[in-house]
Protein backbone atom coordinates (compact mmCIF):
# COMPACT_ATOMS: atom_id res chain seq x y z
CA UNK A 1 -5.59 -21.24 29.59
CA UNK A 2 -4.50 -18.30 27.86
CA UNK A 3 -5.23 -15.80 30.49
CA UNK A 4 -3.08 -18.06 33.02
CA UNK A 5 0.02 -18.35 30.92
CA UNK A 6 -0.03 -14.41 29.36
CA UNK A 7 3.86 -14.37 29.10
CA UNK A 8 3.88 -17.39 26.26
CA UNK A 9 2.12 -15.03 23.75
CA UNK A 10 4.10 -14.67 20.68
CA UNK A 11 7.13 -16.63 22.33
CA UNK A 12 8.78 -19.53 20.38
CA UNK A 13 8.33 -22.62 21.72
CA UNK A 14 10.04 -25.88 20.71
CA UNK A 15 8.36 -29.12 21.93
CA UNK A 16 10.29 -32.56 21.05
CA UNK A 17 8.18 -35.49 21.23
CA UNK A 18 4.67 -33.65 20.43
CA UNK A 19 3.56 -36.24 17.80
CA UNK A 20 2.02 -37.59 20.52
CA UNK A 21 1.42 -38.07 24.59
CA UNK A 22 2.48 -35.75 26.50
CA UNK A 23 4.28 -33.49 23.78
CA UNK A 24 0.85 -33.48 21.92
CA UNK A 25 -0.69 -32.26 24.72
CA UNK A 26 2.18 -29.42 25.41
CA UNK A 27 2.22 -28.66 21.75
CA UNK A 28 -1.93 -27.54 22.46
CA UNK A 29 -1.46 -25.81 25.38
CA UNK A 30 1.37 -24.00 24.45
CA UNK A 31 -0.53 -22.86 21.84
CA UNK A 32 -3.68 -22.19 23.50
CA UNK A 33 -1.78 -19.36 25.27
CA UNK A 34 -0.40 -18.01 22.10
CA UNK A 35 3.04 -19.43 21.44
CA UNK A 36 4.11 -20.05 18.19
CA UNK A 37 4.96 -23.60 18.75
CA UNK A 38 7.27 -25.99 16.72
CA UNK A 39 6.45 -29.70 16.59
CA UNK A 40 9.30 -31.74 16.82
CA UNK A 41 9.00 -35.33 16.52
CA UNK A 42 11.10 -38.42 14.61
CA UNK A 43 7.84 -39.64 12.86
CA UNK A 44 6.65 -37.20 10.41
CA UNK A 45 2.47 -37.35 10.18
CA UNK A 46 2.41 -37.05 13.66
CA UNK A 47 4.10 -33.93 13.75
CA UNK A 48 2.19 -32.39 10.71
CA UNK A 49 -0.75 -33.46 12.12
CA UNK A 50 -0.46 -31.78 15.69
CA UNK A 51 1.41 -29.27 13.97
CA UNK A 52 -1.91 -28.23 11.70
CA UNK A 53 -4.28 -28.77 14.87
CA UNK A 54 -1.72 -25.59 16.98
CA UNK A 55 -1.45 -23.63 13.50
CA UNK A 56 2.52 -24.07 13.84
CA UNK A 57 5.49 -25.91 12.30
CA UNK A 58 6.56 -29.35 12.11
CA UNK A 59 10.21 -30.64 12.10
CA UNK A 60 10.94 -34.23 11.78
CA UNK A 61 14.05 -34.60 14.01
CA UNK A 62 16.06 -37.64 14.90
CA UNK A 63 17.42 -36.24 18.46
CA UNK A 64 19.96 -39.13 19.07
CA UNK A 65 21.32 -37.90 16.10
CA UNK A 66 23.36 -34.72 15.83
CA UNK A 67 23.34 -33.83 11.91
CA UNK A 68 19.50 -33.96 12.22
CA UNK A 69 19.41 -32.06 15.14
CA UNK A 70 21.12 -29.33 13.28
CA UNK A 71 19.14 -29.01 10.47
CA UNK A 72 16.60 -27.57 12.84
CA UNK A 73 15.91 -23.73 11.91
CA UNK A 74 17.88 -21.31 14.48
């Protein structure tokens, strides 16, 4: 995939929900084309674990609620 998406390579990308489904599965491919990818997710394993799998970050983020939202690195 990496040679279809060239333009992700070394961008930041920020996937809420990819402890699992269909985040998990953006959280891969993202980066599979090089992104450094953040793993946002309320439930924390999840998001360590995918997070280890991509070689990126984990954040354990509560999006309904706004303090939690922005303790999220800029």
């Amino acid at each position: 995939m990496t040679s279809q998406l060239p333009f992700l390579r070394e961008r930041v990308a920020l996937v809420t929900g990819g402890g699992s489904g269909i985040g998990r599965a953006c959280a891969i491919a993202l980066a599979e084309a090089g992104a450094d990818v953040h793993v946002v997710d309320i439930a924390e394993e999840p998001a360590v674990s995918v997070a280890a799998r991509v070689g990126g970050r984990a954040h354990v983020v509560d999006l309904a609620d706004p303090a939690s939202i922005e303790r999220l690195p800029a």
